[in-house]
N, C-alpha and C. Protein backbone atom coordinates (compact mmCIF):
# COMPACT_ATOMS: atom_id res chain seq x y z
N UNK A 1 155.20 117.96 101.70
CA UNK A 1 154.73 117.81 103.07
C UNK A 1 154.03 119.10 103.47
N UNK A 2 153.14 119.21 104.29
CA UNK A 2 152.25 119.91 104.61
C UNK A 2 152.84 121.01 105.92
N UNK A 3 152.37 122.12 105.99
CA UNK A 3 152.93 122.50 106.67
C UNK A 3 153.04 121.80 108.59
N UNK A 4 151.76 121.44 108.65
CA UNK A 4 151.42 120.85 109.85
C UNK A 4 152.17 119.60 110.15
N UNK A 5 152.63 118.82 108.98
CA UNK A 5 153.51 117.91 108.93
C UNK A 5 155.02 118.79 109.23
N UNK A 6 155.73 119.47 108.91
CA UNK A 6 156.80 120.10 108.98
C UNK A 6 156.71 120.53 110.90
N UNK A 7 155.09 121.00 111.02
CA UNK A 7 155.31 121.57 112.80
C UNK A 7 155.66 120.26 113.43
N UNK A 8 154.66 119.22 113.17
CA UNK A 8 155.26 117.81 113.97
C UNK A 8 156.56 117.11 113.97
N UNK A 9 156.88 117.12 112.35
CA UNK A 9 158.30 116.77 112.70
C UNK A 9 159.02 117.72 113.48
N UNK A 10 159.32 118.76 113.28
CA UNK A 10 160.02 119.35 113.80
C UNK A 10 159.68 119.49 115.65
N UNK A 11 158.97 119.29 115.60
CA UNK A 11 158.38 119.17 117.37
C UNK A 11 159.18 117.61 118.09
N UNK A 12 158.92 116.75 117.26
CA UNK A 12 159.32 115.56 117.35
C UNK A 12 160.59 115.42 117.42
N UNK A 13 161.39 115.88 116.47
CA UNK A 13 162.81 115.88 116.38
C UNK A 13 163.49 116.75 117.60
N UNK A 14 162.78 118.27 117.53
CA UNK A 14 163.35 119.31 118.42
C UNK A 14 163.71 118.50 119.83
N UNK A 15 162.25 118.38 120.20
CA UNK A 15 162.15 117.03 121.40
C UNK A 15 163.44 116.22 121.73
N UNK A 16 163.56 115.34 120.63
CA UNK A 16 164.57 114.51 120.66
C UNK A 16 165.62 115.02 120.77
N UNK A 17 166.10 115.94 120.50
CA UNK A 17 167.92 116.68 119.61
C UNK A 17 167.96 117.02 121.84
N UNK A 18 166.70 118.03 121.77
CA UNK A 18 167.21 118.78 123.19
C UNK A 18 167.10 118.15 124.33
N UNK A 19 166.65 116.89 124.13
CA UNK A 19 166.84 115.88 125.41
C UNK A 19 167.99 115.36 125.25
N UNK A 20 168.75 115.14 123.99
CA UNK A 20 170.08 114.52 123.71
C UNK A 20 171.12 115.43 124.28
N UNK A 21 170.85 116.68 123.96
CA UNK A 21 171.98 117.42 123.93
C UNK A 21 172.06 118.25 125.25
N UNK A 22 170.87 118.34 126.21
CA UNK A 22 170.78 118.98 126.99
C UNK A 22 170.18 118.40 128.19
N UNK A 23 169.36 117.84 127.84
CA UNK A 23 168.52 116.70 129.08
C UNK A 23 167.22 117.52 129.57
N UNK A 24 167.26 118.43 129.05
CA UNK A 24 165.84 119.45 129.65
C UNK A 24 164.51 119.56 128.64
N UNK A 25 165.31 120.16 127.71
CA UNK A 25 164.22 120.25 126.40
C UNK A 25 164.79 122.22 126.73
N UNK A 26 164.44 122.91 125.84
CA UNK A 26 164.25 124.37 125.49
C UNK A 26 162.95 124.84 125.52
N UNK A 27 161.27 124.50 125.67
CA UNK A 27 160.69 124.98 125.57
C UNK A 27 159.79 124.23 124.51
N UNK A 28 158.48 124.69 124.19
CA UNK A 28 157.75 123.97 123.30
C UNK A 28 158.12 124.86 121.92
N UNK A 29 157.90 126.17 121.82
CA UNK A 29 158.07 126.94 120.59
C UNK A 29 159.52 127.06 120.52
N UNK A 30 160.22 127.04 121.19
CA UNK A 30 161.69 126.89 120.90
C UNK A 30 162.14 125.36 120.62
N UNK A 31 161.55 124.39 120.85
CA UNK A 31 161.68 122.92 120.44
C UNK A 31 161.11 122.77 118.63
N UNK A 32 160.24 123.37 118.30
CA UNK A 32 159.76 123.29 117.55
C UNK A 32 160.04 124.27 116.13
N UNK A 33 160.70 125.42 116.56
CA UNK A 33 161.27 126.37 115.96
C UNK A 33 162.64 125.58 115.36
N UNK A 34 163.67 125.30 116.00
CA UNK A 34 164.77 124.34 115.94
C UNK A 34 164.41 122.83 115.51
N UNK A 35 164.20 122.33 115.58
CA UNK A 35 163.46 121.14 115.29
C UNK A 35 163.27 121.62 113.68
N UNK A 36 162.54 122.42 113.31
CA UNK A 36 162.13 122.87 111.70
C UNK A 36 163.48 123.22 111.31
N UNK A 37 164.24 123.98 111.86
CA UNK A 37 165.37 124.48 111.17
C UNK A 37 166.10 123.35 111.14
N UNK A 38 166.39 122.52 112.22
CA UNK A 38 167.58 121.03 112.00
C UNK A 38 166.53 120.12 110.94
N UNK A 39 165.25 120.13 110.93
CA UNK A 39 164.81 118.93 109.26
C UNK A 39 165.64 119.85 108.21
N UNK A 40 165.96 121.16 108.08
CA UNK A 40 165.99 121.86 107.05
C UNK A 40 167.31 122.07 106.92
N UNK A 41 168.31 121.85 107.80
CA UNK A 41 170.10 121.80 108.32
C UNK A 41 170.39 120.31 107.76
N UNK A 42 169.39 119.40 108.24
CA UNK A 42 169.82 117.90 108.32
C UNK A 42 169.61 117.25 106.62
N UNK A 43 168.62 117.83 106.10
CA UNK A 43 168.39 117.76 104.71
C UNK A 43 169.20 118.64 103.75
N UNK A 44 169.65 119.47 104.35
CA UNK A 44 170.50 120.30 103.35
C UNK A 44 171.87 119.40 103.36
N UNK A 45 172.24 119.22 104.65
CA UNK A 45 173.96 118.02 104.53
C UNK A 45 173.47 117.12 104.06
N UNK A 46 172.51 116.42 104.08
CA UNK A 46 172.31 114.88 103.53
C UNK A 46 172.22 115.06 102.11
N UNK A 47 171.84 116.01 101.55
CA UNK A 47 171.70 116.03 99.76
C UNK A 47 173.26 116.31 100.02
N UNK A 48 173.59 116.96 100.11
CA UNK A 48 175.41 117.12 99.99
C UNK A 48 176.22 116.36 99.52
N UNK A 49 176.05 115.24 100.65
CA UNK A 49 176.64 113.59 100.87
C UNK A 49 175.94 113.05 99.84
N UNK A 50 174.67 113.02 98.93
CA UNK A 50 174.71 112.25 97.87
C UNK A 50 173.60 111.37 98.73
N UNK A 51 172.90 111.59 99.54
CA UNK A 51 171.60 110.90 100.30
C UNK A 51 170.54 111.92 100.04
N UNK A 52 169.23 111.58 100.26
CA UNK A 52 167.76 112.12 99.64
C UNK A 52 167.64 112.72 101.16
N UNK A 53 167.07 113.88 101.11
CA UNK A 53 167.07 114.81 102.30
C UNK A 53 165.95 114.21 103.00
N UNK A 54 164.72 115.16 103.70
CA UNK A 54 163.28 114.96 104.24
C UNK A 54 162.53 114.48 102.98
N UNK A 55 161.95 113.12 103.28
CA UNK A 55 161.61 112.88 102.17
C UNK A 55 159.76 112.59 102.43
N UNK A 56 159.58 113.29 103.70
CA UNK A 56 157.97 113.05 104.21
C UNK A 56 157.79 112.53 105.75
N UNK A 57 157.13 112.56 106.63
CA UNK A 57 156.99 111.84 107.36
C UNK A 57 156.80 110.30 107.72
N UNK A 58 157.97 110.00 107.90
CA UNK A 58 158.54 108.42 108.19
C UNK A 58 159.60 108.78 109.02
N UNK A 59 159.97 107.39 109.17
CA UNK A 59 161.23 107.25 110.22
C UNK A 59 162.91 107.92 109.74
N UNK A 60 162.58 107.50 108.20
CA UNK A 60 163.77 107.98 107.86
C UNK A 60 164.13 109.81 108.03
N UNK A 61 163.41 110.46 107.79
CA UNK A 61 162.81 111.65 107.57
C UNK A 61 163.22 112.50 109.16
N UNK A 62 162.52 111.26 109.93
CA UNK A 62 162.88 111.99 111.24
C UNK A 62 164.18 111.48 112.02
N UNK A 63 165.18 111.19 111.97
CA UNK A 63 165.92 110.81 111.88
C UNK A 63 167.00 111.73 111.23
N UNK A 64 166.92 112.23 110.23
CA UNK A 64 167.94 113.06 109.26
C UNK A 64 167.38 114.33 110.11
N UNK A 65 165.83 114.68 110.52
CA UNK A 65 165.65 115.52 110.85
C UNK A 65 166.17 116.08 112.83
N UNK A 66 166.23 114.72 113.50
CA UNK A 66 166.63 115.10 114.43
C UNK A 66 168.28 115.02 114.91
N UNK A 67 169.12 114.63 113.75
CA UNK A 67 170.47 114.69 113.04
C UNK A 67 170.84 116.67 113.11
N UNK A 68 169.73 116.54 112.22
CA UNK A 68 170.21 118.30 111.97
C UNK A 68 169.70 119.15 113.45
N UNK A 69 168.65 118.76 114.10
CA UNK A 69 167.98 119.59 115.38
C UNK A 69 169.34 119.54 116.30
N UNK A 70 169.92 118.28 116.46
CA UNK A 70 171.36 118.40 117.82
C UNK A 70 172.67 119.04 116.49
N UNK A 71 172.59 119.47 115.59
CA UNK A 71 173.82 120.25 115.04
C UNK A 71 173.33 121.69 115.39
N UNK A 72 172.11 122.06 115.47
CA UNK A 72 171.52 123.15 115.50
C UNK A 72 171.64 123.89 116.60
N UNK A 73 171.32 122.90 117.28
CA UNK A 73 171.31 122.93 118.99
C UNK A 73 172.77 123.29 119.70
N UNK A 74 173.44 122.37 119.19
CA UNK A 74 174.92 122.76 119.54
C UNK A 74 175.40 123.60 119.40
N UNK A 75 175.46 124.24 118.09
CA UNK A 75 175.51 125.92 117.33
C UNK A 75 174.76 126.90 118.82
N UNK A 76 173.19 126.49 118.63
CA UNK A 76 172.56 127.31 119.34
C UNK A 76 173.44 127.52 120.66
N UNK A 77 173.79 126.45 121.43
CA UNK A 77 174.24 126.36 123.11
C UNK A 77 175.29 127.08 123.01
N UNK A 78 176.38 126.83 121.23
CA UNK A 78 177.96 127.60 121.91
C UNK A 78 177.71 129.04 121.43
N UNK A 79 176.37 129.30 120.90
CA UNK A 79 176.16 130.80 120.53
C UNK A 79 175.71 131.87 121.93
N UNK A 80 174.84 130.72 122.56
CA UNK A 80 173.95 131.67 123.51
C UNK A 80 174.37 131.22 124.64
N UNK A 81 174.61 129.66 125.07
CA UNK A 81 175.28 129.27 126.24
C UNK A 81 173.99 129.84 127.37
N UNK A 82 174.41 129.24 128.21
CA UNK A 82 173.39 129.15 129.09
C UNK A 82 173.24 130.51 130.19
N UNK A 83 172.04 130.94 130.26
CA UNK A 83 171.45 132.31 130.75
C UNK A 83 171.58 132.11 132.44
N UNK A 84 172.37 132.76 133.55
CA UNK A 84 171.94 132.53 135.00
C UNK A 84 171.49 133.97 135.15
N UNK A 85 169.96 133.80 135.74
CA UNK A 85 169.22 134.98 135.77
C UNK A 85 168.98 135.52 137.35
């Protein structure tokens, strides 16, 4: 997969994970930053389990990928928790 393919999924997924997990979203480069790291979290557990990780852009793909974006996310929230400025 291409890299530009890796920014979309991960934009796509990020999207998804931080509306799930948060209802706001984090930002576009922080959606998308996370988003890449959960395809790359979500594919690393899925080979684990004996399932085929990111296997390209499809449904399946994004899916495993926005799997790993809300594990990421969660990590992220109980790491940094929320900023009152």
């Amino acid at each position: 997969m291409s890299i530009i393919g890796w920014i979309v999924l991960g934009l796509i997924a990020g999207f998804i994970a931080s509306k799930i997990v948060n209802k706001t979203g984090e930002g576009f480069f922080l959606d998308v930053v996370l988003g890449i790291i959960g395809a790359i979290v979500g594919g690393i557990i899925f080979s684990l389990f004996g399932a085929s990780g990111v296997t390209g852009f499809n449904l399946y793909s994004m899916v495993i990928a926005t799997i790993g974006a809300i594990i990421v996310l969660v990590i992220y929230h109980a790491i940094f928790g929320r900023r009152v400025t």
